[in-house]
C-alpha atoms as a PDB file:
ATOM      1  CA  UNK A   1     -30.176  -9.475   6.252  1.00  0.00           C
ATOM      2  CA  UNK A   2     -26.922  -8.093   5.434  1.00  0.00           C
ATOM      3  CA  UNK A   3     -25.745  -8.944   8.699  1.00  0.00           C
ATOM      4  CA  UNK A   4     -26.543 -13.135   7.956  1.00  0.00           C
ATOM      5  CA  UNK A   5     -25.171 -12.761   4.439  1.00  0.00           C
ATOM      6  CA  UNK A   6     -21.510 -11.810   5.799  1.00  0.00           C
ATOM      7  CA  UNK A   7     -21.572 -14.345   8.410  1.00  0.00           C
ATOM      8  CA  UNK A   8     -22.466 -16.659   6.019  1.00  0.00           C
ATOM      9  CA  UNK A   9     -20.056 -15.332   4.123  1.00  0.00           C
ATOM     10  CA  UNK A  10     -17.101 -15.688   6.354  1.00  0.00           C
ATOM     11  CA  UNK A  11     -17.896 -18.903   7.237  1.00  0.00           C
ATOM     12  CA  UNK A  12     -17.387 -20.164   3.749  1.00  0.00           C
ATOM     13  CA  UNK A  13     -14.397 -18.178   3.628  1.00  0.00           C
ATOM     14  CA  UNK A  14     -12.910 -20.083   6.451  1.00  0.00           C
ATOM     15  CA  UNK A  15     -14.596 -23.640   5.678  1.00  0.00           C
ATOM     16  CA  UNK A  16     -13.124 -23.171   1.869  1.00  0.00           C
ATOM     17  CA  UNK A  17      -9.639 -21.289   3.400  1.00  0.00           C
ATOM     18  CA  UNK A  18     -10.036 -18.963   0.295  1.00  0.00           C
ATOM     19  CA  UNK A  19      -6.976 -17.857  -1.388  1.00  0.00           C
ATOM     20  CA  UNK A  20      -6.085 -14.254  -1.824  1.00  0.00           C
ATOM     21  CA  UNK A  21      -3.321 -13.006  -4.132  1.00  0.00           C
ATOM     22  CA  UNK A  22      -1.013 -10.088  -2.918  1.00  0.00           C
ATOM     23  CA  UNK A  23       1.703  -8.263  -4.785  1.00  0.00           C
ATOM     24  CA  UNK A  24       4.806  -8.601  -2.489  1.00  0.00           C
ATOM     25  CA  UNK A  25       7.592  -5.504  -3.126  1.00  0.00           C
ATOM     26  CA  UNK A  26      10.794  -4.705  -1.359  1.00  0.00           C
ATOM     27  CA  UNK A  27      10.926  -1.191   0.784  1.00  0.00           C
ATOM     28  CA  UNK A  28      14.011  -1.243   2.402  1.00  0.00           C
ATOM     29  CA  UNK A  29      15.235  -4.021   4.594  1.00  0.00           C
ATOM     30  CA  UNK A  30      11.166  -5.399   4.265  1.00  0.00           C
ATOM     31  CA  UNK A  31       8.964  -7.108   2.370  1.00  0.00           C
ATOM     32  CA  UNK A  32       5.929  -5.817   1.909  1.00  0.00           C
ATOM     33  CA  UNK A  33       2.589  -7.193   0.221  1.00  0.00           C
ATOM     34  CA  UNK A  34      -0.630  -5.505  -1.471  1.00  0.00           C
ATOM     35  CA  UNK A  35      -3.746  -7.186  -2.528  1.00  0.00           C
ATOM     36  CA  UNK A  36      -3.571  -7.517  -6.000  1.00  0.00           C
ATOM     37  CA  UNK A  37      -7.644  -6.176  -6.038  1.00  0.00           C
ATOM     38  CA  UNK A  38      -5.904  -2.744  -5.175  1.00  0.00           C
ATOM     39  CA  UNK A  39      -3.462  -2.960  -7.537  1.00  0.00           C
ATOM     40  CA  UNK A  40      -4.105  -1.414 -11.006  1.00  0.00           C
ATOM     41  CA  UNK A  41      -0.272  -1.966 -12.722  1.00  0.00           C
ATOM     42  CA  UNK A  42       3.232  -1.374 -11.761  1.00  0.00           C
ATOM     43  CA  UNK A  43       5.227   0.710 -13.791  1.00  0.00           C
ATOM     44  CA  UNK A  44       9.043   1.982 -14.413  1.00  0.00           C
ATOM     45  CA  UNK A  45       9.921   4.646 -12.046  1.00  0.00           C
ATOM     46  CA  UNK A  46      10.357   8.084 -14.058  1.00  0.00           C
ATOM     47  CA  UNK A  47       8.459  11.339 -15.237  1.00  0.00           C
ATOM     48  CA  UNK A  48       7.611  12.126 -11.605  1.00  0.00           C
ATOM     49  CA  UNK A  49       7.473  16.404 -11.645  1.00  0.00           C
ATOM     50  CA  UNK A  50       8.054  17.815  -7.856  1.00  0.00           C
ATOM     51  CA  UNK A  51       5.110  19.564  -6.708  1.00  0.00           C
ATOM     52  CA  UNK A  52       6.083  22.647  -4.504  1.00  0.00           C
ATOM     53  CA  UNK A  53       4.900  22.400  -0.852  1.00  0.00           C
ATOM     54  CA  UNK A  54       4.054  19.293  -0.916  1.00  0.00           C
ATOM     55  CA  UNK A  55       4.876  16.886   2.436  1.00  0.00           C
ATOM     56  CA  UNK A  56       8.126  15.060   1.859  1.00  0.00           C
ATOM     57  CA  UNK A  57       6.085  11.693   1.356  1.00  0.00           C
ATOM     58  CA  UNK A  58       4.458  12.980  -1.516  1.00  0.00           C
ATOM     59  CA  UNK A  59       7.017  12.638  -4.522  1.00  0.00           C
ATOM     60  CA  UNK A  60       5.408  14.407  -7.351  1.00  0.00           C
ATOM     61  CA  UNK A  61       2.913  13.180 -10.059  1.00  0.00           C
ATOM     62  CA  UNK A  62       2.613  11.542 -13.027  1.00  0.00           C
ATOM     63  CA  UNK A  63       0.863  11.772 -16.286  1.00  0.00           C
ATOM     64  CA  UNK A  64      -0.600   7.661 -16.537  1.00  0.00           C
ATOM     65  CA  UNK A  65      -2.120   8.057 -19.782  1.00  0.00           C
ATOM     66  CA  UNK A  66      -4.059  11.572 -20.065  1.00  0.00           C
ATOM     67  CA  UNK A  67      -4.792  10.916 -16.010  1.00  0.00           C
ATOM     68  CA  UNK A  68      -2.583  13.081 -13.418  1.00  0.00           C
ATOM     69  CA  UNK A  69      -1.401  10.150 -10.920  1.00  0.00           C
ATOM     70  CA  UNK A  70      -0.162  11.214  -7.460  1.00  0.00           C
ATOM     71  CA  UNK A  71       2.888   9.814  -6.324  1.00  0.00           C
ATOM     72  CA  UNK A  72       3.838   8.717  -2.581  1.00  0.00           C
ATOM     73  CA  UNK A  73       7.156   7.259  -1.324  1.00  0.00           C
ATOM     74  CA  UNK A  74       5.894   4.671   0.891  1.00  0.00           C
ATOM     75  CA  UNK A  75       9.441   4.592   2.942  1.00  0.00           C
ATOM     76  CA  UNK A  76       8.851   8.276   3.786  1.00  0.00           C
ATOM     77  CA  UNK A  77       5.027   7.728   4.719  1.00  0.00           C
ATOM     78  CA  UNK A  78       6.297   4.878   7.232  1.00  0.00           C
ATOM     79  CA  UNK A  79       8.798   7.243   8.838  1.00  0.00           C
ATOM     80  CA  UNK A  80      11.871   6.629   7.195  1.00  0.00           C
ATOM     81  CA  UNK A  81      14.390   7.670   4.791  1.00  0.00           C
ATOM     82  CA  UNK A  82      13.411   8.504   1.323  1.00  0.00           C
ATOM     83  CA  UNK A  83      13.366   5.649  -0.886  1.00  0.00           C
ATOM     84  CA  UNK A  84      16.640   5.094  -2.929  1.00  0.00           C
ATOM     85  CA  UNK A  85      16.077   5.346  -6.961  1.00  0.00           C
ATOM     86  CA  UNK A  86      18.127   2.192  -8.587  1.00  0.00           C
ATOM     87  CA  UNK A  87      17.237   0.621 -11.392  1.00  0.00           C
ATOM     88  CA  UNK A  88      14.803  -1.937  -9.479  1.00  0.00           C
ATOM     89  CA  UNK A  89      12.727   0.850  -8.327  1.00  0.00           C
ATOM     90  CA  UNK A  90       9.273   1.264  -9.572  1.00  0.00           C
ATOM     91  CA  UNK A  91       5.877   2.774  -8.896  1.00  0.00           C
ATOM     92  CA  UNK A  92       2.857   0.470  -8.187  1.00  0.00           C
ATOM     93  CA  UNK A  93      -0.878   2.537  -9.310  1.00  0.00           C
ATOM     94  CA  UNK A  94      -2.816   1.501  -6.890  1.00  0.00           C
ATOM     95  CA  UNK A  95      -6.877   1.881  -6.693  1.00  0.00           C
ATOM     96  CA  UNK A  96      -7.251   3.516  -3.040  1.00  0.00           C
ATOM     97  CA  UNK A  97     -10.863   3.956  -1.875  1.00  0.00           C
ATOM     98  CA  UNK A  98     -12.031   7.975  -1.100  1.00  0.00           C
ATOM     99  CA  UNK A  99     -15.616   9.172  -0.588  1.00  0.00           C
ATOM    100  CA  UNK A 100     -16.806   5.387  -1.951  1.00  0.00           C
ATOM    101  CA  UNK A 101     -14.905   6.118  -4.851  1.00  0.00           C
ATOM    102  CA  UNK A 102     -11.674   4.349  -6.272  1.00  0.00           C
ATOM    103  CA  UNK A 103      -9.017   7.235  -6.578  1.00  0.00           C
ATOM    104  CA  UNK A 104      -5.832   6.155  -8.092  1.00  0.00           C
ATOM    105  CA  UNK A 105      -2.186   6.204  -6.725  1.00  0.00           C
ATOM    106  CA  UNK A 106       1.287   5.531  -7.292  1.00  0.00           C
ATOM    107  CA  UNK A 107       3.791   4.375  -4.544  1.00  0.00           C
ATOM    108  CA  UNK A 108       7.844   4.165  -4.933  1.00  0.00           C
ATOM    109  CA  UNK A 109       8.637   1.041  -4.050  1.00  0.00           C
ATOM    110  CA  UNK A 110      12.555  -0.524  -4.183  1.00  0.00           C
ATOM    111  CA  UNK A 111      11.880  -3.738  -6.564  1.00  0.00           C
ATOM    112  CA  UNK A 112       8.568  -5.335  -6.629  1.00  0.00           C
ATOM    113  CA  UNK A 113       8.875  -9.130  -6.249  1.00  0.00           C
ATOM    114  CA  UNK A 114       6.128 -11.654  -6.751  1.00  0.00           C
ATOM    115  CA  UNK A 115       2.203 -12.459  -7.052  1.00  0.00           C
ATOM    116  CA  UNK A 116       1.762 -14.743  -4.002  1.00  0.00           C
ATOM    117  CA  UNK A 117      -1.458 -16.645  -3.245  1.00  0.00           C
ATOM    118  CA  UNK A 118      -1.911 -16.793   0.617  1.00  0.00           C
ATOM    119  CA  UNK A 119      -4.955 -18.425   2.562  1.00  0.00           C
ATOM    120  CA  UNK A 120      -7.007 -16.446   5.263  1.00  0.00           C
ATOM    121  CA  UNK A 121      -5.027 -18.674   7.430  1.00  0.00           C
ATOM    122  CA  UNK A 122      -1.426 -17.839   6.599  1.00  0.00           C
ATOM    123  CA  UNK A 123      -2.052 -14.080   7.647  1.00  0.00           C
ATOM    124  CA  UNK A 124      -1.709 -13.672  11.417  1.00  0.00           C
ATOM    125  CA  UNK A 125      -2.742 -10.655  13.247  1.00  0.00           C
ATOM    126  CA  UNK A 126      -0.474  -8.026  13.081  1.00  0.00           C
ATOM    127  CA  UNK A 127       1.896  -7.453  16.382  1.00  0.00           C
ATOM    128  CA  UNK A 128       0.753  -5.296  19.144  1.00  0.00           C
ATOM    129  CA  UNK A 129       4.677  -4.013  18.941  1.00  0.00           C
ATOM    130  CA  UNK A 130       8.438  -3.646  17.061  1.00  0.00           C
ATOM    131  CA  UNK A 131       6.707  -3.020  13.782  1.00  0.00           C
ATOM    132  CA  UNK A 132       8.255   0.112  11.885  1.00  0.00           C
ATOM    133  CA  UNK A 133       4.961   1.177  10.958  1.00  0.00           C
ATOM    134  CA  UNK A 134       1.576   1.980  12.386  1.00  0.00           C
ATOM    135  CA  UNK A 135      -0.278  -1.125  13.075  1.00  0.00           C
ATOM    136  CA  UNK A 136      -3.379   0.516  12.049  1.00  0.00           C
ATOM    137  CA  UNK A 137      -1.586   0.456   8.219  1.00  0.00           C
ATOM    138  CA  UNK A 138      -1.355  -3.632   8.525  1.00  0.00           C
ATOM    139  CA  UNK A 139      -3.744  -5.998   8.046  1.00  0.00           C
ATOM    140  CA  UNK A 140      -1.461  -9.094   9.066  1.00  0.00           C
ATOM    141  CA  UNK A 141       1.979 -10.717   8.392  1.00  0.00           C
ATOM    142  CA  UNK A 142       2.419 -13.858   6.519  1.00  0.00           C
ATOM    143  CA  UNK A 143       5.350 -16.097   6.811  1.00  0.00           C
ATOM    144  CA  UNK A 144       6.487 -17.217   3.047  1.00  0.00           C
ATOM    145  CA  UNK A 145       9.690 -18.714   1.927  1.00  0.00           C
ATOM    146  CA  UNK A 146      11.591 -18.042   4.858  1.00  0.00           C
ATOM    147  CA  UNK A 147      11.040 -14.556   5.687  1.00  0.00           C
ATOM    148  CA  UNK A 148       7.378 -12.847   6.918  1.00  0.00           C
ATOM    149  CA  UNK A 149       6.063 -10.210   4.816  1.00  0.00           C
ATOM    150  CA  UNK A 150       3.621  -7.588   5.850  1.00  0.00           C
ATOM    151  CA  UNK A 151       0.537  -7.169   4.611  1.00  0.00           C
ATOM    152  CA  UNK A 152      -0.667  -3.868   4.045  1.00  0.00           C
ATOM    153  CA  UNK A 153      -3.972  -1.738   4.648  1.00  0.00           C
ATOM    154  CA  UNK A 154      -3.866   0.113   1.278  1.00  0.00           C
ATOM    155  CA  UNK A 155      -7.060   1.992   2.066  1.00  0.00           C
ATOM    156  CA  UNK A 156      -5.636   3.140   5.366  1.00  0.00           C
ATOM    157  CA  UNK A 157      -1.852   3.776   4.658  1.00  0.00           C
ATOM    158  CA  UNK A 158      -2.771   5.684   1.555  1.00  0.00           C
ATOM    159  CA  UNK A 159      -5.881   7.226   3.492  1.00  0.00           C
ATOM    160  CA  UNK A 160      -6.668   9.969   0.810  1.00  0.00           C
ATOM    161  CA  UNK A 161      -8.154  12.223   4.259  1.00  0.00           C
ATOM    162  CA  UNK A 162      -5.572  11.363   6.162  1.00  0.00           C
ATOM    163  CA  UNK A 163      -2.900  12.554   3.705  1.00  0.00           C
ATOM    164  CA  UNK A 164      -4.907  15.958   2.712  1.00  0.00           C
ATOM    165  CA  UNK A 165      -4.737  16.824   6.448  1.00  0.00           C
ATOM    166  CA  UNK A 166      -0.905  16.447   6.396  1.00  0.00           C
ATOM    167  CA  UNK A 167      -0.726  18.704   3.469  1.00  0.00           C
ATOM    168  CA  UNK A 168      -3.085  20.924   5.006  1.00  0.00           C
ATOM    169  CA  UNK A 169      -1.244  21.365   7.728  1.00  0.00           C
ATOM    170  CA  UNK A 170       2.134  21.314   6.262  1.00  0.00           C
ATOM    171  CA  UNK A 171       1.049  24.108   4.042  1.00  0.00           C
ATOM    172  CA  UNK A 172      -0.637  26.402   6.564  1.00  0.00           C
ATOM    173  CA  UNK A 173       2.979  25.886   8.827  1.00  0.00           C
ATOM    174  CA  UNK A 174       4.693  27.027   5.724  1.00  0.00           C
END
């Protein structure tokens, strides 16, 4: 049953080419874009406090109202330099999935841009090569007002497992 209620699911999704909205934000010389489902609120950057031992990619946390927020430079997680602070930069919360629960994260980002509403059609697969990141971390790439933006996997490039293993093993190395 579940089975015929997707199908039938994603063929109204096609028939209707339903619109999805994504959060588009600079990281570098890219633009990158974030269903808006995932994220929570995008905030000044500041009031990050260093955790020792931590991987490189993980800046620090946060204190978001009473709730300790971990913070990841996303430029860092791709494989790159640590993300410039300027007076653009923020820090998007994000809701990340973990154990079938929504955990909550922050990524540094260089200047968050627009909402953009894209349909299913607009996002191409992601390419097989030349991308900077992992393809497994991109979902497609969209072409929008003359430049393509990528379109991220937040449950995958902020896989909460993924991320403890990292600091697992960075910490045992230590």
């Amino acid at each position: 049953m579940t089975a015929d209620f997707n199908e039938a699911a994603d063929k109204v999704f096609t028939e209707n080419n339903y619109f999805c909205q994504y959060l588009t934000f600079i990281l570098g010389d890219e633009v990158y874009g974030i269903s808006i489902n995932s994220v929570k609120e995008v905030i000044e950057f500041g009031n990050v406090t260093t955790v020792p031992m931590m991987p490189k990619f993980v800046k620090g946390v946060l204190n978001l109202r009473g709730e300790v927020v971990p913070v990841v430079d996303l430029s860092i997680r791709f494989g790159d330099l640590p993300t410039l602070i300027h007076k653009r930069s923020c820090i998007a919360i994000l809701d990340v999935l973990f154990e079938n629960k929504k955990t909550v994260i922050g990524v540094v980002v260089d200047a968050v841009n627009d909402v953009v509403e894209l349909q299913k059609d607009q996002i191409k697969d992601p390419p097989e090569f030349g991308a900077k990141i992992q393809a497994q971390f991109i979902q497609g790439v969209a072409h929008i007002d003359e430049h393509f933006v990528i379109i991220l996997e937040p449950d995958r490039v902020l896989s909460i497992e993924e991320m403890a293993m990292i600091i697992e093993q960075s910490s045992s190395s230590s």
